[in-house]
PDB file of N, CA and C in Angstrom:
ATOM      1  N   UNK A   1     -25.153 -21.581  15.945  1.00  0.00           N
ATOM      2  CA  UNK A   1     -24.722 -22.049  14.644  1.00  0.00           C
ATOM      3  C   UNK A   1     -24.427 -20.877  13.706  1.00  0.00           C
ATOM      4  N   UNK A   2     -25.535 -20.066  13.661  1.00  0.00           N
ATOM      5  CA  UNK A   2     -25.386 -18.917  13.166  1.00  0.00           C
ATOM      6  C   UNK A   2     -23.750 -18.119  13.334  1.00  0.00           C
ATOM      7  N   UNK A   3     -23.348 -17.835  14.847  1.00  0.00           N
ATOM      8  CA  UNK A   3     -22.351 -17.237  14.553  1.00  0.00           C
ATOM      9  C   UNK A   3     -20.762 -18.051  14.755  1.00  0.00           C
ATOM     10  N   UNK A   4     -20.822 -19.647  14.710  1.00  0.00           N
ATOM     11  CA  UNK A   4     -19.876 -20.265  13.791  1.00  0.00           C
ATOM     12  C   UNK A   4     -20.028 -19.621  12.311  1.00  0.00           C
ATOM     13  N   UNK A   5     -20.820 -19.623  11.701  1.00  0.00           N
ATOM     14  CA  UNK A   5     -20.919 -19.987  10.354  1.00  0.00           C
ATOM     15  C   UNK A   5     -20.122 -18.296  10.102  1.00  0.00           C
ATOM     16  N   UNK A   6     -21.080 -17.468  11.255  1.00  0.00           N
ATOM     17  CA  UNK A   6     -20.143 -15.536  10.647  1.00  0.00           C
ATOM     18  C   UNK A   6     -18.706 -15.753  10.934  1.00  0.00           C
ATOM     19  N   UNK A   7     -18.322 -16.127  12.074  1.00  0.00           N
ATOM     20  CA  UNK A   7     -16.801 -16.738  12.275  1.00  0.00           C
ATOM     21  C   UNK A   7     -15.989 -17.283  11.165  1.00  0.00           C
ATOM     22  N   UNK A   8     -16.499 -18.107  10.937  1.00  0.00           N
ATOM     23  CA  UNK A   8     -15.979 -18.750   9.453  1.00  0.00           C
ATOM     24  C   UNK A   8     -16.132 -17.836   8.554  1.00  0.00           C
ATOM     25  N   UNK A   9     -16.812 -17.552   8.081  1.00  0.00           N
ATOM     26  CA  UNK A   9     -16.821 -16.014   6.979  1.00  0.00           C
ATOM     27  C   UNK A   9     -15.981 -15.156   7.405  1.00  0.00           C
ATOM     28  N   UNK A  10     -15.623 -14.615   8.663  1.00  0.00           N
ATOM     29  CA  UNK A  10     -14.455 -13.414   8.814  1.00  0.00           C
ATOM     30  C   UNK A  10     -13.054 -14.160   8.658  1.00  0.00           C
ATOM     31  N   UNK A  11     -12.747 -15.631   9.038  1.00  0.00           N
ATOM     32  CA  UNK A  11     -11.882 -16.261   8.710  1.00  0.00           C
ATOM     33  C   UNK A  11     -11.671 -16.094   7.857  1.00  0.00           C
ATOM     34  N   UNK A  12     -12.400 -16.350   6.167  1.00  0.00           N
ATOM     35  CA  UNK A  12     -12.033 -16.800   4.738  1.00  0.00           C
ATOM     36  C   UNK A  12     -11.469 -16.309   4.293  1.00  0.00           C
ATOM     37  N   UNK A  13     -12.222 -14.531   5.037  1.00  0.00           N
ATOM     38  CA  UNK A  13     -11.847 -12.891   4.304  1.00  0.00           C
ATOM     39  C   UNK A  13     -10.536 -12.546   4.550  1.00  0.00           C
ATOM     40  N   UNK A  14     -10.346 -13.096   6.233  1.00  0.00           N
ATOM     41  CA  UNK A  14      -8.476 -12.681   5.992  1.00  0.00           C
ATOM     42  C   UNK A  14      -7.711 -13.622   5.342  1.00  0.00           C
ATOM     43  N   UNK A  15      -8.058 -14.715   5.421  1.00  0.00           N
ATOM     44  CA  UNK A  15      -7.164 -16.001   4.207  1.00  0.00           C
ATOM     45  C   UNK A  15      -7.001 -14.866   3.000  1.00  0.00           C
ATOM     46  N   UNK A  16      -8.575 -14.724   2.714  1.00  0.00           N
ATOM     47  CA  UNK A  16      -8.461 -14.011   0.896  1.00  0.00           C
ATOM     48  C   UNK A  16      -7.517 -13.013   1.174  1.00  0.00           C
ATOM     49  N   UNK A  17      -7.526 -12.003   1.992  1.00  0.00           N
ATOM     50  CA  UNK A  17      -6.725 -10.954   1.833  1.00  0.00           C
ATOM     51  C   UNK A  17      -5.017 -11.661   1.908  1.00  0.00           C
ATOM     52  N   UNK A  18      -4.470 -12.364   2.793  1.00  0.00           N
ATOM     53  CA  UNK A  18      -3.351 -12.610   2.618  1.00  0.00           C
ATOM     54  C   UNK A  18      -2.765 -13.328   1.791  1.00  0.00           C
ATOM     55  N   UNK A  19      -4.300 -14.053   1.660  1.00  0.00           N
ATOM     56  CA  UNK A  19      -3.602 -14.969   0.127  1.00  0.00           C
ATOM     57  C   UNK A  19      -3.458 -14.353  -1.049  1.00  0.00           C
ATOM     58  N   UNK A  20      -3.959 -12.958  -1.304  1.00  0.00           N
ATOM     59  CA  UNK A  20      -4.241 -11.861  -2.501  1.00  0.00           C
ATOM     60  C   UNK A  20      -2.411 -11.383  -2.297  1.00  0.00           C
ATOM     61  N   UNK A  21      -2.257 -11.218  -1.076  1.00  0.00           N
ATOM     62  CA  UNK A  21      -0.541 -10.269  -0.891  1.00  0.00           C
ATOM     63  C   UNK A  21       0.130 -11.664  -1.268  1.00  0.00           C
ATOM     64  N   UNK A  22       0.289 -12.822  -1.517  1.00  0.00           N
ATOM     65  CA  UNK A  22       1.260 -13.760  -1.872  1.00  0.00           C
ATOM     66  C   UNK A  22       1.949 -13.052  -2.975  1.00  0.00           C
ATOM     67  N   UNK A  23       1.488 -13.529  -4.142  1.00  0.00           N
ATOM     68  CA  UNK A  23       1.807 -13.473  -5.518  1.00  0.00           C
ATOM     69  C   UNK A  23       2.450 -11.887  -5.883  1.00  0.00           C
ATOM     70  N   UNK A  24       2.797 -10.941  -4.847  1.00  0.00           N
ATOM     71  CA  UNK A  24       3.486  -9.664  -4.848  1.00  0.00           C
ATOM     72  C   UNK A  24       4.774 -10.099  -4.586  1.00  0.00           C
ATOM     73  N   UNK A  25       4.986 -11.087  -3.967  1.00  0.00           N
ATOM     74  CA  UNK A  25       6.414 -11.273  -3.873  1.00  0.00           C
ATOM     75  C   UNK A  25       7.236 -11.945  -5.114  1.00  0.00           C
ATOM     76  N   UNK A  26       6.490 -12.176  -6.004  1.00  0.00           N
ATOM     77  CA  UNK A  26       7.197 -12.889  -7.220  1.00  0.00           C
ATOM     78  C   UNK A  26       7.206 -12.096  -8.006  1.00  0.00           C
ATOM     79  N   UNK A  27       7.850 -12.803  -9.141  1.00  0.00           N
ATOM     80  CA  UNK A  27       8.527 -12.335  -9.700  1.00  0.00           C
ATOM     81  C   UNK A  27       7.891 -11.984 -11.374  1.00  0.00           C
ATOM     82  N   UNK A  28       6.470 -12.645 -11.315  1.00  0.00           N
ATOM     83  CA  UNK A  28       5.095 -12.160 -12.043  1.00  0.00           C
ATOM     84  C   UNK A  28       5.273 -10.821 -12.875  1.00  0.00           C
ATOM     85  N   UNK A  29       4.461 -10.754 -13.732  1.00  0.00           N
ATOM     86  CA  UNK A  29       4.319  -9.252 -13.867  1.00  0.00           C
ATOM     87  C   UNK A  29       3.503  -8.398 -13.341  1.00  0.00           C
ATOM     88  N   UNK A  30       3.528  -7.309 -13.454  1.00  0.00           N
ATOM     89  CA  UNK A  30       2.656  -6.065 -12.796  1.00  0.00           C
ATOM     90  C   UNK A  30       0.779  -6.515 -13.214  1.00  0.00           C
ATOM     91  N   UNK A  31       0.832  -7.017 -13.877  1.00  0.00           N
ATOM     92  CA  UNK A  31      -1.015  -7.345 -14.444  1.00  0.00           C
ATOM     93  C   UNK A  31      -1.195  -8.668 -13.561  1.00  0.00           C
ATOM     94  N   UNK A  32      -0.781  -9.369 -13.584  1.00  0.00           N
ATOM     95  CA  UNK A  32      -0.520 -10.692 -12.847  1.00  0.00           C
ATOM     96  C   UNK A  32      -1.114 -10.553 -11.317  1.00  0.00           C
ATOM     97  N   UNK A  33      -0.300  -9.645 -11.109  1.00  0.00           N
ATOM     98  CA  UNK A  33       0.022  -9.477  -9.363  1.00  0.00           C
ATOM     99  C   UNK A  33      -1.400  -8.460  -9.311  1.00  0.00           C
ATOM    100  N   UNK A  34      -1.598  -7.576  -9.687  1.00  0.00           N
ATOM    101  CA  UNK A  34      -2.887  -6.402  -9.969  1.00  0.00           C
ATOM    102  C   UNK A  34      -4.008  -7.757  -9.913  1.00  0.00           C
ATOM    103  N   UNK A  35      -3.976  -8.462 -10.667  1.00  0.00           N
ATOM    104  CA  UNK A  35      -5.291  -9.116 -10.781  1.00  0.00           C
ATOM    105  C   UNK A  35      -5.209 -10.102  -9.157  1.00  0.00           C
ATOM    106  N   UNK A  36      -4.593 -10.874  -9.339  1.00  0.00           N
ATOM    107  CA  UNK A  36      -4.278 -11.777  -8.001  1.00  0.00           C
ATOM    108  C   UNK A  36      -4.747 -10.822  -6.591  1.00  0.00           C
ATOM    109  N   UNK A  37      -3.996  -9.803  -6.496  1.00  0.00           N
ATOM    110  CA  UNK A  37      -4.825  -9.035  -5.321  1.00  0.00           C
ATOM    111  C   UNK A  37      -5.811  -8.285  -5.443  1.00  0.00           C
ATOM    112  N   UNK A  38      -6.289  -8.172  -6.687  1.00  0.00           N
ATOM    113  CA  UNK A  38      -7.830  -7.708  -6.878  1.00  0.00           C
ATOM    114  C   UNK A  38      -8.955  -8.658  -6.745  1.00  0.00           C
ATOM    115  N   UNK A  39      -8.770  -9.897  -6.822  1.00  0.00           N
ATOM    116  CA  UNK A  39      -9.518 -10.213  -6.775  1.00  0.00           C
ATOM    117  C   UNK A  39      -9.621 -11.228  -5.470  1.00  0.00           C
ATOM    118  N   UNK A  40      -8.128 -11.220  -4.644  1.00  0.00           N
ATOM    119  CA  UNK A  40      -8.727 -11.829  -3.183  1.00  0.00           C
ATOM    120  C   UNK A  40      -9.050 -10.934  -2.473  1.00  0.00           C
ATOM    121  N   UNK A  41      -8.842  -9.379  -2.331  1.00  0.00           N
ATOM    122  CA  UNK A  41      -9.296  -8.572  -1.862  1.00  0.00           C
ATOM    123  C   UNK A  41     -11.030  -8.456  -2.297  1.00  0.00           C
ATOM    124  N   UNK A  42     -11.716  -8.649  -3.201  1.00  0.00           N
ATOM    125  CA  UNK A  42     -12.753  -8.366  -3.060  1.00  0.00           C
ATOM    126  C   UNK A  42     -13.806  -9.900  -2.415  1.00  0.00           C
ATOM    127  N   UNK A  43     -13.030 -10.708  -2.734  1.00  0.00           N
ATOM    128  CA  UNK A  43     -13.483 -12.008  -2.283  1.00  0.00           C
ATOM    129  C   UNK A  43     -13.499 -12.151  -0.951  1.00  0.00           C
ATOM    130  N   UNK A  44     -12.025 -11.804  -0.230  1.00  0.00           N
ATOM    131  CA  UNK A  44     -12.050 -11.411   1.291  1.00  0.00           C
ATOM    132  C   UNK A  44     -13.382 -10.039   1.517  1.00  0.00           C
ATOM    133  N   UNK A  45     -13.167  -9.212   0.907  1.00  0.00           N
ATOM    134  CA  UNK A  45     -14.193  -8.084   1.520  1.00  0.00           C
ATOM    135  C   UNK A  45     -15.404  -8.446   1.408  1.00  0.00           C
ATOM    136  N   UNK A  46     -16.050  -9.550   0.618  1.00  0.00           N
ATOM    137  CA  UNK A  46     -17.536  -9.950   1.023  1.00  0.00           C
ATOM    138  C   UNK A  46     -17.399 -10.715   1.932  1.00  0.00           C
ATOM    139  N   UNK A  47     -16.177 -11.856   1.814  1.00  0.00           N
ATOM    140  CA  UNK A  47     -16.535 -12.970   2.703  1.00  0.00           C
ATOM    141  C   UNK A  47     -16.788 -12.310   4.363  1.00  0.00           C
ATOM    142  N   UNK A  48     -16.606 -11.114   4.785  1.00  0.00           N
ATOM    143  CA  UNK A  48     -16.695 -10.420   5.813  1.00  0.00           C
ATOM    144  C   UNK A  48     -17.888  -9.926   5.910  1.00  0.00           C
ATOM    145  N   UNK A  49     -18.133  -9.457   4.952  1.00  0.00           N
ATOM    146  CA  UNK A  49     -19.246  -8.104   4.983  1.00  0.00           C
ATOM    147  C   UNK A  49     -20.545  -9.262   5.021  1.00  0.00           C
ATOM    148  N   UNK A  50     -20.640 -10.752   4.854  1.00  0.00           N
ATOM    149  CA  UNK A  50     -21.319 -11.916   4.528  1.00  0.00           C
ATOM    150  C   UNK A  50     -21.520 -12.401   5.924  1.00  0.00           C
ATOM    151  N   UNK A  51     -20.322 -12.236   6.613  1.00  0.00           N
ATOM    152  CA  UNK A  51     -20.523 -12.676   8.286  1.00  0.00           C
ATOM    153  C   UNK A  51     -20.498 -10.962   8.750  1.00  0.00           C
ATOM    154  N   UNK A  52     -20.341 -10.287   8.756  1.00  0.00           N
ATOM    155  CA  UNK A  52     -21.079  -9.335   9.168  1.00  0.00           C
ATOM    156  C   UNK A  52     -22.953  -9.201   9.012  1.00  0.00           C
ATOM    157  N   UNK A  53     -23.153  -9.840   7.875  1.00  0.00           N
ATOM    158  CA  UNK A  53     -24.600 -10.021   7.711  1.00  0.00           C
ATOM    159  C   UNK A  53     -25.526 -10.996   8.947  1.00  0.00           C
ATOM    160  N   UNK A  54     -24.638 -12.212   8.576  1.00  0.00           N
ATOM    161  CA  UNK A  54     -25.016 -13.052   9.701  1.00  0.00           C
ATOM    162  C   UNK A  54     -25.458 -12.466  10.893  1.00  0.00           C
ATOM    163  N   UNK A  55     -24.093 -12.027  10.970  1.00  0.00           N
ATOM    164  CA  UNK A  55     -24.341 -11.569  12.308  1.00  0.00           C
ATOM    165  C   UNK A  55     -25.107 -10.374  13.081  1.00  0.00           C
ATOM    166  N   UNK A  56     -25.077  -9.250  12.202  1.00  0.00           N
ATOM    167  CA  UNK A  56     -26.284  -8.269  12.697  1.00  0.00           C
ATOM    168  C   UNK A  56     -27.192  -7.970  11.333  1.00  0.00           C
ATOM    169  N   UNK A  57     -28.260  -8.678  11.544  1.00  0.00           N
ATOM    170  CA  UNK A  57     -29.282  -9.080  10.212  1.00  0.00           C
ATOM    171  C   UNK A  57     -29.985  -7.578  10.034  1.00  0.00           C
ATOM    172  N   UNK A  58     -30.438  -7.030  11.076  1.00  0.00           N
ATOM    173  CA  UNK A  58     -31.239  -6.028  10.986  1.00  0.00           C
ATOM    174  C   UNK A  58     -30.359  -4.596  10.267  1.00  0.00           C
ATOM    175  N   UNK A  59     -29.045  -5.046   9.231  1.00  0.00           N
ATOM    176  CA  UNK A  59     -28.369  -3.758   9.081  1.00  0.00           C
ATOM    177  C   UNK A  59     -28.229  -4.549   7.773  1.00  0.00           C
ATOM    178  N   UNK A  60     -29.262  -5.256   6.738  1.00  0.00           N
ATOM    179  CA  UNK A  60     -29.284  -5.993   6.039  1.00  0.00           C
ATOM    180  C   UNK A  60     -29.271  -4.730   4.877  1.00  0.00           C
ATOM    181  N   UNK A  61     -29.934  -3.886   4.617  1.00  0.00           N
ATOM    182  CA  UNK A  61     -29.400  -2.598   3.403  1.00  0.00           C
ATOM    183  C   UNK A  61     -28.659  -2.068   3.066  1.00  0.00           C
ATOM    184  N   UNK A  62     -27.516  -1.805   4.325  1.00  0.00           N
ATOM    185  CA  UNK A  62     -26.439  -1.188   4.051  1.00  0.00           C
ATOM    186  C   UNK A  62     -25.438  -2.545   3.691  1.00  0.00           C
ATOM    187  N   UNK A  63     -25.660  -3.729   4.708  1.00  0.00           N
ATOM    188  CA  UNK A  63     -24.396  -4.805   4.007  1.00  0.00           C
ATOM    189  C   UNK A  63     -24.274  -4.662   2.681  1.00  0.00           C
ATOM    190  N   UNK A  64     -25.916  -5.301   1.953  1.00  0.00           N
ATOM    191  CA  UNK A  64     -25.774  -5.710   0.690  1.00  0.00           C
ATOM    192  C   UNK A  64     -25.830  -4.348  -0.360  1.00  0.00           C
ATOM    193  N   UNK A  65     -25.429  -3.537   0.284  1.00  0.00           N
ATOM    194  CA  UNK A  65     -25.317  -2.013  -0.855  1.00  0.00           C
ATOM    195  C   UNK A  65     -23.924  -2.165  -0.583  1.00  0.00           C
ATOM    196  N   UNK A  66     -23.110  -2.758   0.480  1.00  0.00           N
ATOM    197  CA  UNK A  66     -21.723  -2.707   0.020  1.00  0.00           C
ATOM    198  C   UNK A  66     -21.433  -4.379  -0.483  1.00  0.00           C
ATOM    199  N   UNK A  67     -21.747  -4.850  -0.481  1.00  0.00           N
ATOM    200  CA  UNK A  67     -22.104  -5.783  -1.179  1.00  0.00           C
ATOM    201  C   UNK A  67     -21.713  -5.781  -2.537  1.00  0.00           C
ATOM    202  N   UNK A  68     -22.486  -5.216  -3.420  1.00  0.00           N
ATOM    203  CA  UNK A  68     -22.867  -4.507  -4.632  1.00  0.00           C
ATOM    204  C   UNK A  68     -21.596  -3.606  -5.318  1.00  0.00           C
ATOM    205  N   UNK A  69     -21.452  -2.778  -4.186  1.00  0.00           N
ATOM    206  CA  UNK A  69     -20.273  -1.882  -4.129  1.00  0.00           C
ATOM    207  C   UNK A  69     -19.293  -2.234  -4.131  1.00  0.00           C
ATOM    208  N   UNK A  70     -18.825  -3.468  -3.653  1.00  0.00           N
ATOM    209  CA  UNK A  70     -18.149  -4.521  -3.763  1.00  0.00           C
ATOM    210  C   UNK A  70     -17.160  -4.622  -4.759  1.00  0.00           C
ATOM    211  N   UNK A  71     -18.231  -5.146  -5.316  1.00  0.00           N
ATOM    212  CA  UNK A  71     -19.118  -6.357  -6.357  1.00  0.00           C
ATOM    213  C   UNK A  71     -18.354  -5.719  -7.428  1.00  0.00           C
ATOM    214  N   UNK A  72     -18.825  -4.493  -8.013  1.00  0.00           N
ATOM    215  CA  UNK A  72     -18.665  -3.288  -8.770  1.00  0.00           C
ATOM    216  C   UNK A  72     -17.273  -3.024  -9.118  1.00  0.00           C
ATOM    217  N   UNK A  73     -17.488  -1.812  -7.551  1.00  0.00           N
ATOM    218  CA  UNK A  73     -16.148  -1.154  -7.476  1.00  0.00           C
ATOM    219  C   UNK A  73     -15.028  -1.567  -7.784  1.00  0.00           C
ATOM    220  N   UNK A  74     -14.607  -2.571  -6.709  1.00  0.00           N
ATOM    221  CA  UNK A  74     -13.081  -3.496  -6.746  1.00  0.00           C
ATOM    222  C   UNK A  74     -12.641  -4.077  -8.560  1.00  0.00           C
ATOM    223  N   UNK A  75     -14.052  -4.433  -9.404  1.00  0.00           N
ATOM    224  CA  UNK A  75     -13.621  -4.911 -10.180  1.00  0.00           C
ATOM    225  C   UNK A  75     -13.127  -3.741 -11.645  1.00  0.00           C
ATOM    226  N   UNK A  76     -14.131  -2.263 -11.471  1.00  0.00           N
ATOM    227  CA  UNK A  76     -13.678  -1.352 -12.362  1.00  0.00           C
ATOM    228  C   UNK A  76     -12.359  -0.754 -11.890  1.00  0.00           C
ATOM    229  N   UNK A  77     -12.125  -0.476 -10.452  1.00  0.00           N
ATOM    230  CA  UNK A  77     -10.905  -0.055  -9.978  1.00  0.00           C
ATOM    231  C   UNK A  77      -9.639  -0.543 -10.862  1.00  0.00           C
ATOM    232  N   UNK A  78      -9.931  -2.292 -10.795  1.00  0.00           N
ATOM    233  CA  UNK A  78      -9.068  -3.175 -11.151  1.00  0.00           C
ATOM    234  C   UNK A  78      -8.388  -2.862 -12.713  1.00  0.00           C
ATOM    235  N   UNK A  79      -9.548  -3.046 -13.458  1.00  0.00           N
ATOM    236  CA  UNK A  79      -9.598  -2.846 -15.045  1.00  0.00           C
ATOM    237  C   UNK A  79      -9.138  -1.276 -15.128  1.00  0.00           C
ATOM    238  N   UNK A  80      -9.623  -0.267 -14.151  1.00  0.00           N
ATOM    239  CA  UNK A  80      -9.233   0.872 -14.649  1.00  0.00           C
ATOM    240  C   UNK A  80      -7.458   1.293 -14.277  1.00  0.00           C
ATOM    241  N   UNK A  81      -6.818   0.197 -13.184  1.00  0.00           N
ATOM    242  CA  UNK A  81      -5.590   0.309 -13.091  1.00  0.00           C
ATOM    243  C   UNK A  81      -4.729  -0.203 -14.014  1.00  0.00           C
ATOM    244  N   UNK A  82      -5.339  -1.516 -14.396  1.00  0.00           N
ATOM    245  CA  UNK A  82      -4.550  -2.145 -15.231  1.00  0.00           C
ATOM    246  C   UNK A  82      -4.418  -1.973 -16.762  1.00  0.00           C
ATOM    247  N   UNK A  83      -5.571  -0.836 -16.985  1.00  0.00           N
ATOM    248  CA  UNK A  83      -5.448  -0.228 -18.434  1.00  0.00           C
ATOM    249  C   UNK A  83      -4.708   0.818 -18.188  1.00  0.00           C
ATOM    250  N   UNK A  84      -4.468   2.021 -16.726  1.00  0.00           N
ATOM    251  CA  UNK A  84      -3.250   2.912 -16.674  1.00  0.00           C
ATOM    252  C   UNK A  84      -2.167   2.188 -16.917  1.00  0.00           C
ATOM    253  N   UNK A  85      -1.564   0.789 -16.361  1.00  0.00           N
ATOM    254  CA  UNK A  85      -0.406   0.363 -16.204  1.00  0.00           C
ATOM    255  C   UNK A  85      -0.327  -0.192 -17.785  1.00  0.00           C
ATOM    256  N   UNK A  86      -1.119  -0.388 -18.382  1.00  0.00           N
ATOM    257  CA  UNK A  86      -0.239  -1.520 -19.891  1.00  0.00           C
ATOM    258  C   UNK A  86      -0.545  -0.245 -20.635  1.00  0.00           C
ATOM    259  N   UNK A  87      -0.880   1.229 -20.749  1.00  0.00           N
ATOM    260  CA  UNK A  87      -0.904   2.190 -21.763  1.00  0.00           C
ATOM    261  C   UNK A  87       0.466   2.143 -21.543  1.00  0.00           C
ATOM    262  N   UNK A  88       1.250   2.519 -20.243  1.00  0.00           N
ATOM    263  CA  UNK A  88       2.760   2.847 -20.217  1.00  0.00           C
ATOM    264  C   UNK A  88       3.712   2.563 -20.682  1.00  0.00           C
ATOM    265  N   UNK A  89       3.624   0.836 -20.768  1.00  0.00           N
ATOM    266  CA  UNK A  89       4.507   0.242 -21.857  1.00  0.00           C
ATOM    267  C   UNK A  89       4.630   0.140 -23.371  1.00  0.00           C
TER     268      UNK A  89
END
């Protein structure tokens, strides 16, 4: 059961990631599209790192420190791109 359930979690993560590259093909603006793949990219990168947990439990410190890192990172990255991109205009 256990590794249905990690299966399904590595599933979600590539949905999130490809569903994050949709909204690049339109015709959106640059903040739009920045946020849209910022935030299925980090949604995909837990939903993995979540069935990666599942699945090898005993490496439970390092998941949830990227986890965290995650958590964090992806979202200051985000804010710190999208305040380079709207100073420009």
């Amino acid at each position: 059961m256990v590794d249905i359930i990690s299966y399904f979690c590595f599933g979600l993560g590539i949905v999130f990631w490809f569903w994050g590259t949709v909204p690049l093909v339109g015709d959106r603006s640059v903040l739009f599209k920045l946020h849209s793949l910022s935030v299925a990219d980090t949604l995909g990168s837990m939903s993995i790192v979540v069935g990666l947990l599942l699945k090898i439990p005993n490496e439970w410190p390092l998941l949830i420190l990227a986890l965290i890192s995650l958590a964090i990172w992806n979202t200051i990255l985000g804010y710190v791109l999208a305040y380079c991109s709207s100073s420009r205009e």
